[in-house]
PDB file of N, CA and C in Angstrom:
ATOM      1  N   UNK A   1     -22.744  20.067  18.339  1.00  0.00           N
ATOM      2  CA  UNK A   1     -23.327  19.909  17.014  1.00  0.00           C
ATOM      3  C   UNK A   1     -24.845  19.990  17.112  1.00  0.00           C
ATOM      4  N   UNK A   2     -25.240  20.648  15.960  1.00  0.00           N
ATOM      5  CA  UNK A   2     -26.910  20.582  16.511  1.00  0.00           C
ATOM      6  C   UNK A   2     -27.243  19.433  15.539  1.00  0.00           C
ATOM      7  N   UNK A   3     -28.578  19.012  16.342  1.00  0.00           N
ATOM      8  CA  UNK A   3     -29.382  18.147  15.686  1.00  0.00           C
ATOM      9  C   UNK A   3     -29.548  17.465  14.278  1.00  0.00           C
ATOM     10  N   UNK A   4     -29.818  18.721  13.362  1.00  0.00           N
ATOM     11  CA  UNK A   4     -29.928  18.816  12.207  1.00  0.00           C
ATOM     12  C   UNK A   4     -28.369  18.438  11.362  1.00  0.00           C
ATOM     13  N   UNK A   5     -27.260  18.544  11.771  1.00  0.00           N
ATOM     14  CA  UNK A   5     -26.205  18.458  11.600  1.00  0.00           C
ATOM     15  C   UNK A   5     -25.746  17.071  11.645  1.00  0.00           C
ATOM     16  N   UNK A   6     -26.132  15.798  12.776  1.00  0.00           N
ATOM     17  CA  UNK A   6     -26.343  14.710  13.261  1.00  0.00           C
ATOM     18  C   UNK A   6     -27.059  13.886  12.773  1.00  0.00           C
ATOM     19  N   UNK A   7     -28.366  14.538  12.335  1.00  0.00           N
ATOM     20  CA  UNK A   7     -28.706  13.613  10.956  1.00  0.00           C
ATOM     21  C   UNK A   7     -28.555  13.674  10.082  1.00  0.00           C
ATOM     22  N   UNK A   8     -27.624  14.648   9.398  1.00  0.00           N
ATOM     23  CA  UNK A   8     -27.404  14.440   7.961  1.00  0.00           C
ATOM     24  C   UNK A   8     -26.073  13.804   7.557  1.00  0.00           C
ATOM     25  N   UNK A   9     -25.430  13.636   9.237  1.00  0.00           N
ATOM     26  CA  UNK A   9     -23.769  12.622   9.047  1.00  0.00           C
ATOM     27  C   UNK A   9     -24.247  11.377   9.310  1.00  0.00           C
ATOM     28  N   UNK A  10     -25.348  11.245  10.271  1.00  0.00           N
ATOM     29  CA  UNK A  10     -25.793   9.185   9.929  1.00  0.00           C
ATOM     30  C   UNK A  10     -26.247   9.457   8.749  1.00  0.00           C
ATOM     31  N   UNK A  11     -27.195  10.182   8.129  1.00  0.00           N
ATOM     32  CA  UNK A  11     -28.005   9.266   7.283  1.00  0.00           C
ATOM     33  C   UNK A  11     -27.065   9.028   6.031  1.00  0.00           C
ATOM     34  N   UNK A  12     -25.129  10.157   5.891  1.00  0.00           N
ATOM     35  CA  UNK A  12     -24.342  10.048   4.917  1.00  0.00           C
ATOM     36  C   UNK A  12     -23.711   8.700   5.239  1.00  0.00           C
ATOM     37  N   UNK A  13     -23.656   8.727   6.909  1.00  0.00           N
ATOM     38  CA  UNK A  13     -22.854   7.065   7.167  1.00  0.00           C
ATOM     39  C   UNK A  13     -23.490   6.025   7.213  1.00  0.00           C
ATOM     40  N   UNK A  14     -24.772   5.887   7.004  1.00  0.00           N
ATOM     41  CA  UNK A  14     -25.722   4.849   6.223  1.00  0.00           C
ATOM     42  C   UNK A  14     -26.059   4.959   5.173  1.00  0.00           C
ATOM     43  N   UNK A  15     -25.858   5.749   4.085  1.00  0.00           N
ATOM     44  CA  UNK A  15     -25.975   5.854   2.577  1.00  0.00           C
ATOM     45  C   UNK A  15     -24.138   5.387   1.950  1.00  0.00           C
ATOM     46  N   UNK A  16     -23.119   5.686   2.681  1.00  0.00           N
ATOM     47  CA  UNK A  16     -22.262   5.064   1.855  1.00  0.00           C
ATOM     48  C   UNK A  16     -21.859   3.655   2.639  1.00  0.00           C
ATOM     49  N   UNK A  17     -22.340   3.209   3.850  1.00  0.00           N
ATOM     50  CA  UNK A  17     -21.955   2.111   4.482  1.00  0.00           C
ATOM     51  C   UNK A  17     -22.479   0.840   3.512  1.00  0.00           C
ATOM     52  N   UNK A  18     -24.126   0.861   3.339  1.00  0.00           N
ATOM     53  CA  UNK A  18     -24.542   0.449   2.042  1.00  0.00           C
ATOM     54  C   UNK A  18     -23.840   0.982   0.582  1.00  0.00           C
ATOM     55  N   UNK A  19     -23.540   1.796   0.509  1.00  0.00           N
ATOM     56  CA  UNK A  19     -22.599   1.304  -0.594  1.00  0.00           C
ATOM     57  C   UNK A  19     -21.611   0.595  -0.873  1.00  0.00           C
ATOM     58  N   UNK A  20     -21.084   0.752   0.240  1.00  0.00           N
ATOM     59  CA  UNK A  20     -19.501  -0.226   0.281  1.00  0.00           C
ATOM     60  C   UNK A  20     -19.765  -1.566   0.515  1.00  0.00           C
ATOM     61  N   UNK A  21     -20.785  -1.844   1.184  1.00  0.00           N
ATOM     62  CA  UNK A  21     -21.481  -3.449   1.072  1.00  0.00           C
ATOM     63  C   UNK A  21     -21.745  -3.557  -0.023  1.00  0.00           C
ATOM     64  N   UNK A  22     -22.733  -3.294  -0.606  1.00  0.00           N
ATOM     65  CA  UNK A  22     -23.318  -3.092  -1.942  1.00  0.00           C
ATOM     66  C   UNK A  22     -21.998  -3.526  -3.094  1.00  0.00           C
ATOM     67  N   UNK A  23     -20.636  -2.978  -2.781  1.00  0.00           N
ATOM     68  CA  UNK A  23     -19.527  -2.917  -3.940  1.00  0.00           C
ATOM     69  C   UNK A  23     -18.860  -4.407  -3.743  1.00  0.00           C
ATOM     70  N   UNK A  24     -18.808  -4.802  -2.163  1.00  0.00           N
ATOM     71  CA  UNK A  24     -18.283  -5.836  -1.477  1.00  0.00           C
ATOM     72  C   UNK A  24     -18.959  -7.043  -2.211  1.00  0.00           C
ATOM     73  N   UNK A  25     -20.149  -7.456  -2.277  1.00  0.00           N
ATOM     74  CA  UNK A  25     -21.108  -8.215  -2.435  1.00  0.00           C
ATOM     75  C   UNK A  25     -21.121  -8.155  -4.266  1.00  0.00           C
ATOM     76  N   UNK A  26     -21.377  -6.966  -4.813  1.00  0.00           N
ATOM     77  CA  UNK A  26     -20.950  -7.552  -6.621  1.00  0.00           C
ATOM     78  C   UNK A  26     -19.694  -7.672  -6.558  1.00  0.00           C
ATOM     79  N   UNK A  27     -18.309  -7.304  -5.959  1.00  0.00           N
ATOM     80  CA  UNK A  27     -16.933  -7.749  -6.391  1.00  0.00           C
ATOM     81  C   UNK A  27     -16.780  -9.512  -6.466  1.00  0.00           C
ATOM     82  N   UNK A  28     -17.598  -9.676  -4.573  1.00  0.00           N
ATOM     83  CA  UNK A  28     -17.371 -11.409  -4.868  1.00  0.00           C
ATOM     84  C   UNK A  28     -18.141 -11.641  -5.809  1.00  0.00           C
ATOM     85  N   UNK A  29     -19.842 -11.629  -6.335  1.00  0.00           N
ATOM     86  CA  UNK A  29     -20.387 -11.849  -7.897  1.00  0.00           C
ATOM     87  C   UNK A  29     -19.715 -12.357  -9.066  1.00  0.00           C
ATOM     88  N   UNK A  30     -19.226 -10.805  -9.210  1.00  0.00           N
ATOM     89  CA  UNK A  30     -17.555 -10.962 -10.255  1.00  0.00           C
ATOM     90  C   UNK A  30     -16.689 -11.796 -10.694  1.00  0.00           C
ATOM     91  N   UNK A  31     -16.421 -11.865  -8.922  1.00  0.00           N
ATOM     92  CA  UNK A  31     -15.349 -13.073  -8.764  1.00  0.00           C
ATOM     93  C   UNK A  31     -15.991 -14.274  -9.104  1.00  0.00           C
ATOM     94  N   UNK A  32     -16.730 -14.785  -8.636  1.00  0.00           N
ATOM     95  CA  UNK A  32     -17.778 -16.227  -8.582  1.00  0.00           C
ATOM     96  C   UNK A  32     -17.992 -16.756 -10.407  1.00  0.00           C
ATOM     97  N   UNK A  33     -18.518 -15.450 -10.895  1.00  0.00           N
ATOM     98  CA  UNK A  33     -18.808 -15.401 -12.103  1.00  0.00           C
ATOM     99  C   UNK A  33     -17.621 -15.479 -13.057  1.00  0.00           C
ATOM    100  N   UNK A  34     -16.436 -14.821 -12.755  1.00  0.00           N
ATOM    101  CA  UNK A  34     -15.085 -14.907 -13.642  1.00  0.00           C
ATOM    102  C   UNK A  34     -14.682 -16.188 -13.765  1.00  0.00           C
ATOM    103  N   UNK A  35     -15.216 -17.138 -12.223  1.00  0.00           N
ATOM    104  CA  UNK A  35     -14.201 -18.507 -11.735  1.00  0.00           C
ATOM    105  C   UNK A  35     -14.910 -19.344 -12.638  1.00  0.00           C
ATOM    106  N   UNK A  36     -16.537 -18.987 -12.367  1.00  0.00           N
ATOM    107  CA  UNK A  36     -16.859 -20.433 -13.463  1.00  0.00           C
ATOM    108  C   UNK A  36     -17.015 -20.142 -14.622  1.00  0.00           C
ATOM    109  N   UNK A  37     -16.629 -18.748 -15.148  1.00  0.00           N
ATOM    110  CA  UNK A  37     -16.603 -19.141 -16.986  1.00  0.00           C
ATOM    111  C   UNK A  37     -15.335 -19.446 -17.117  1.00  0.00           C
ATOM    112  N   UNK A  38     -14.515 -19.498 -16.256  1.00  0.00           N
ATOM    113  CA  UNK A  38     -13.020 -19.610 -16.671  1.00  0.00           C
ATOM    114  C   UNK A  38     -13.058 -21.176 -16.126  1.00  0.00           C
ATOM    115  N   UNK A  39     -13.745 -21.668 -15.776  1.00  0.00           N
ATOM    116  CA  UNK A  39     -13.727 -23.121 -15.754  1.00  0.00           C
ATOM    117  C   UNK A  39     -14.793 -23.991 -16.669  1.00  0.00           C
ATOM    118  N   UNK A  40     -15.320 -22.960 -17.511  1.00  0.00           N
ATOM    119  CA  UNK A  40     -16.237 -24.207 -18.398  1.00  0.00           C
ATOM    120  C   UNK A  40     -15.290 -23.740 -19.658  1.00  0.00           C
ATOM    121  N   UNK A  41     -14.609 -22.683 -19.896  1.00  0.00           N
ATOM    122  CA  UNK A  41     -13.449 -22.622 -20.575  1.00  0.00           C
ATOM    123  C   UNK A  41     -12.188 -23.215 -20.830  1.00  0.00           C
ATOM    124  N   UNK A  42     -11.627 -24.039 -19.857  1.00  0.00           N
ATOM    125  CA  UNK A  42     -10.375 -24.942 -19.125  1.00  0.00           C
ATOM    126  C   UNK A  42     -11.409 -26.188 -20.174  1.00  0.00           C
ATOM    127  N   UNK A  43     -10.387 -26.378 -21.103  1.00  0.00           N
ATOM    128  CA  UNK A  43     -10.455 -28.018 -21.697  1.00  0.00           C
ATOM    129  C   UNK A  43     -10.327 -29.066 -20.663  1.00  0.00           C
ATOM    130  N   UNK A  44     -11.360 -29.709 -20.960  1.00  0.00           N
ATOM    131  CA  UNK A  44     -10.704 -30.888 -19.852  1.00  0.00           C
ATOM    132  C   UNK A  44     -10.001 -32.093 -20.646  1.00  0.00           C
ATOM    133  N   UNK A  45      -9.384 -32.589 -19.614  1.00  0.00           N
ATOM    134  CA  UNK A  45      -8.392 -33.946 -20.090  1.00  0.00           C
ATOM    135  C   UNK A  45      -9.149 -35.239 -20.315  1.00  0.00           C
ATOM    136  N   UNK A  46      -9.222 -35.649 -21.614  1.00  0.00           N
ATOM    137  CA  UNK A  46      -9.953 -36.575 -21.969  1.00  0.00           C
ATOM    138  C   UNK A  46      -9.060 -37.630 -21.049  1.00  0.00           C
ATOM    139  N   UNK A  47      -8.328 -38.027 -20.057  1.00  0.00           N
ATOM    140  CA  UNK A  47      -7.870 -39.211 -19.215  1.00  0.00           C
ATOM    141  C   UNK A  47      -8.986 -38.894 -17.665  1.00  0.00           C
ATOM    142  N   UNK A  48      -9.418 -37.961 -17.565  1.00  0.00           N
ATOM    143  CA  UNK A  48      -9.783 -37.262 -16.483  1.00  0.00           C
ATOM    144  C   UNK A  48     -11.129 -38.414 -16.222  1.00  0.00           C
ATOM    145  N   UNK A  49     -11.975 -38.720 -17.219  1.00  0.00           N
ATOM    146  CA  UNK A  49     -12.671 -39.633 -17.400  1.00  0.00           C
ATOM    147  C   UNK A  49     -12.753 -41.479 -17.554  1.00  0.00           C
ATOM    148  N   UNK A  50     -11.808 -41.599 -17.871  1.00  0.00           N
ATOM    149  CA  UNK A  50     -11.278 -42.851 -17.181  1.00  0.00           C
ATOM    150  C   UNK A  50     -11.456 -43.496 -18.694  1.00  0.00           C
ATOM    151  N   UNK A  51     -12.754 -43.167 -19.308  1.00  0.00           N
ATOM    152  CA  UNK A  51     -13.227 -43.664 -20.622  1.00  0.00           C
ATOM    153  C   UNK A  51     -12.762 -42.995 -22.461  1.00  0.00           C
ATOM    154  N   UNK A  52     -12.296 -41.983 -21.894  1.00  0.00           N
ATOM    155  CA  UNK A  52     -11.545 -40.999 -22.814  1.00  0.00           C
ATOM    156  C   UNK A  52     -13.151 -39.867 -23.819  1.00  0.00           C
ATOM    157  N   UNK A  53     -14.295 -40.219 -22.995  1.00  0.00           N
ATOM    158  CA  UNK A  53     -15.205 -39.164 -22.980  1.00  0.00           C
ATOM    159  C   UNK A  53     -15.073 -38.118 -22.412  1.00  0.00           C
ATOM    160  N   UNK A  54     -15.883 -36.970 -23.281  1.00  0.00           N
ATOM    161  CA  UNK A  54     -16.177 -35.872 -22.289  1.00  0.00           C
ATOM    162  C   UNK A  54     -17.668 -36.128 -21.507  1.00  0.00           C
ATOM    163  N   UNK A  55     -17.445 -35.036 -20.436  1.00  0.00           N
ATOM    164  CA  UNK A  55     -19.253 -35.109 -19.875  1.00  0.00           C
ATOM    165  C   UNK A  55     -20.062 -35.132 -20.726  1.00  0.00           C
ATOM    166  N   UNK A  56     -20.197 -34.255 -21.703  1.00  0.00           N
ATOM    167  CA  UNK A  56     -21.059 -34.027 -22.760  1.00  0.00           C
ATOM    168  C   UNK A  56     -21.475 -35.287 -23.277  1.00  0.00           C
ATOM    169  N   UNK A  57     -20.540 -35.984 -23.597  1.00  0.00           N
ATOM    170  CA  UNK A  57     -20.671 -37.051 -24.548  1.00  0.00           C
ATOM    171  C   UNK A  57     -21.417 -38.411 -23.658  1.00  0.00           C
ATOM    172  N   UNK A  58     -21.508 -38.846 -22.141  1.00  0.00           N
ATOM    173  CA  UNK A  58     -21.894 -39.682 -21.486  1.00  0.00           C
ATOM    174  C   UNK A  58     -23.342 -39.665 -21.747  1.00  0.00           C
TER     175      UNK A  58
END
């Protein structure tokens, strides 16, 4: 392979290696981000508090 040929397959296998990190890293985001709106969404159990408050209300 010549030269010229050799750098243009690293510099493709360091342009999509960073990408696939890049996709890796916002999927967990995503994830992180889906978990806690879907947990300030989840009613909580007014017994959960011992006092029959919510957080809000303390």
């Amino acid at each position: 392979m010549s030269t010229d040929l050799m750098f243009v397959l690293a510099v493709a296998v360091i342009t999509w290696g960073g990408v696939f990190f890049y996709l890796l890293r916002l999927e967990r985001l995503a994830r992180n981000l889906e978990q806690q709106v879907g947990d300030d969404l989840t009613p909580r159990p007014a017994s959960r508090h011992g006092k029959g408050e919510s957080e809000d209300q303390q």
